[in-house]
Protein backbone atom coordinates (compact mmCIF):
# COMPACT_ATOMS: atom_id res chain seq x y z
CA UNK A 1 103.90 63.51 56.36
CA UNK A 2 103.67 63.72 60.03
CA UNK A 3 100.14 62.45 60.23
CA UNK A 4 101.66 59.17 59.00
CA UNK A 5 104.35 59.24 61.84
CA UNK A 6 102.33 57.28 64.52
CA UNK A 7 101.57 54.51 61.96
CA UNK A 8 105.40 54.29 61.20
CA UNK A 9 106.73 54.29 65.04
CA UNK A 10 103.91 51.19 66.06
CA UNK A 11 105.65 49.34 62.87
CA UNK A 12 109.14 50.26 64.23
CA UNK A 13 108.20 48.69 67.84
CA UNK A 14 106.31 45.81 66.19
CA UNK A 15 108.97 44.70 63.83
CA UNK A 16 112.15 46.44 65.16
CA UNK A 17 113.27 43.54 66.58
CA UNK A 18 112.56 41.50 64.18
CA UNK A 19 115.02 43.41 61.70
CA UNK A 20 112.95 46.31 60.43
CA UNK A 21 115.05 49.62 60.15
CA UNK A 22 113.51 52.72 59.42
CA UNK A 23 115.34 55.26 57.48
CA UNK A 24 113.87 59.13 56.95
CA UNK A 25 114.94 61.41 54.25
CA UNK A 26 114.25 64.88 55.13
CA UNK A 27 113.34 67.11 52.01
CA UNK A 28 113.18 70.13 54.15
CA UNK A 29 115.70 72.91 52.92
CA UNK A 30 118.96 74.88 54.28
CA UNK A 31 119.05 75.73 57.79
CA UNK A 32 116.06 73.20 58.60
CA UNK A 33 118.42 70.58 60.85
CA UNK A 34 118.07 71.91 64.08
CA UNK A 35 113.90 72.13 63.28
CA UNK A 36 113.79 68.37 61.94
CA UNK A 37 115.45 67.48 65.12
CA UNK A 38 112.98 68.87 67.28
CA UNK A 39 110.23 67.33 65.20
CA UNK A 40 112.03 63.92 65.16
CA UNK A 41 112.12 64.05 69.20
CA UNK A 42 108.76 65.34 68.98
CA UNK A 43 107.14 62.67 67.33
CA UNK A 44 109.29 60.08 68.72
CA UNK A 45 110.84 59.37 65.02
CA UNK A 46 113.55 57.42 66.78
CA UNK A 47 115.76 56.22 63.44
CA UNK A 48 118.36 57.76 61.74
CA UNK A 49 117.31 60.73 59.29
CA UNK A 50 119.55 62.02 56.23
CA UNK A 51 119.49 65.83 56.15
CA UNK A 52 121.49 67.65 53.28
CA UNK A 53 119.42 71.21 53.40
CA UNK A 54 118.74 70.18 49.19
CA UNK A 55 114.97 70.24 50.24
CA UNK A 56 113.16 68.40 46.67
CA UNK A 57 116.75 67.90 45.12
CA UNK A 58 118.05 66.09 47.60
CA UNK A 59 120.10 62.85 46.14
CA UNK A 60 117.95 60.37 47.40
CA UNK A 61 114.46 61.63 46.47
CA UNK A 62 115.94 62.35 43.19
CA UNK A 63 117.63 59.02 42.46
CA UNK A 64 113.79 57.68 43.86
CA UNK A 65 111.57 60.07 41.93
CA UNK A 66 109.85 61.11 44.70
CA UNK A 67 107.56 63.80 44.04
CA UNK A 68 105.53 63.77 46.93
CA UNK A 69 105.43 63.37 50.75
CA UNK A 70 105.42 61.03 52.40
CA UNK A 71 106.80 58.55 49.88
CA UNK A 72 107.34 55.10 51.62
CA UNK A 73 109.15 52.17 50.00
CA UNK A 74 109.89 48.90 51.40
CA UNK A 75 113.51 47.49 50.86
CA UNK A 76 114.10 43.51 51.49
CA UNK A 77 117.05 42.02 53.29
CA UNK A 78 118.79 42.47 50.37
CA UNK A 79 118.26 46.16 49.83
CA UNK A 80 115.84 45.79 46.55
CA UNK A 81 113.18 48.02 46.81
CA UNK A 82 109.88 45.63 46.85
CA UNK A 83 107.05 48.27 47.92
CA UNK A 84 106.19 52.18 47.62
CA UNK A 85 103.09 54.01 48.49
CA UNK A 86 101.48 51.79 50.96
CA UNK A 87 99.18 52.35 53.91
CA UNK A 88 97.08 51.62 56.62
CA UNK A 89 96.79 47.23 56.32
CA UNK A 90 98.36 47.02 53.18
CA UNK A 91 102.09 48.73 54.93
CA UNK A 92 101.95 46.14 57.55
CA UNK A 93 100.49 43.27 55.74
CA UNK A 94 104.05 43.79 53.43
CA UNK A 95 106.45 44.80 56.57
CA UNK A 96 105.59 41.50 58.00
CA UNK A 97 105.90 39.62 54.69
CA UNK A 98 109.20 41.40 54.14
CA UNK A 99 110.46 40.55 57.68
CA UNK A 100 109.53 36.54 57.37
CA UNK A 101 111.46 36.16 54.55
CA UNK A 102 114.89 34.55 55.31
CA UNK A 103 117.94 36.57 54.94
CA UNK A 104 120.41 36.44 52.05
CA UNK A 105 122.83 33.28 51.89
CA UNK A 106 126.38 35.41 52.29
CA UNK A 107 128.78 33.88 49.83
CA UNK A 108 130.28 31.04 50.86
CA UNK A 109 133.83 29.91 50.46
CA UNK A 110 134.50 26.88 47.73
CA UNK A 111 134.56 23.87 49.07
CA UNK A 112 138.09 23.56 48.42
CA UNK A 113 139.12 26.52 50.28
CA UNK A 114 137.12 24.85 53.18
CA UNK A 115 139.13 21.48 53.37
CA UNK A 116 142.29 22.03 54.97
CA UNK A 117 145.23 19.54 54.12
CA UNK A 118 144.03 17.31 51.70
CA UNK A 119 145.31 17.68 48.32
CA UNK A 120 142.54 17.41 45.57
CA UNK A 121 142.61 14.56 43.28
């Protein structure tokens, strides 16, 4: 999965600003941290990783039936998965799709909640 790392770190400074957040799951097993953070220095793999030493059963590759590495999937702003097992083109063709796309409308309060001290009618 390293050999993908390069493609993944241009995408990060390309779009980083732009809201793109990178997220690695490590499937390496028990007593692996200290190596994965050497590696993640190494390669410049500068987002947060989640590390439980559960190599292949660790939660999230289970909840995402991963079964091989590296798997990538693209979340929108709203945290739906929308893409998985791209490359090359095709990865940042859909990054930059992904990142033009407006952010969720947050709830807003009723509208009489928002007028103060008028009495509705």
């Amino acid at each position: 999965c390293l050999k993908q790392s390069p493609e993944i770190v241009a995408l990060a400074e390309e779009f980083g600003g732009r809201g793109l957040r990178v997220l690695g799951v490590s499937l390496d097993g028990d007593g692996s941290e200290e190596r994965l953070r050497e590696v993640a220095q190494r390669f410049d793999l500068d987002w947060t990783h989640l590390f439980d030493g559960g190599g292949w059963q660790t939660e999230p590759a289970l909840l995402n039936g991963v079964s091989a590495i590296p798997e990538l999937v693209l979340l929108d702003r709203s945290g739906r998965a929308r893409f998985r097992g791209l490359r090359g083109d095709e990865l940042r063709s859909r990054v930059a799709e992904l990142i033009a796309e407006p952010a969720p409308v947050q709830d807003r309060p009723a509208a009489a909640s928002r007028v103060r001290g008028r009495r509705a009618r």
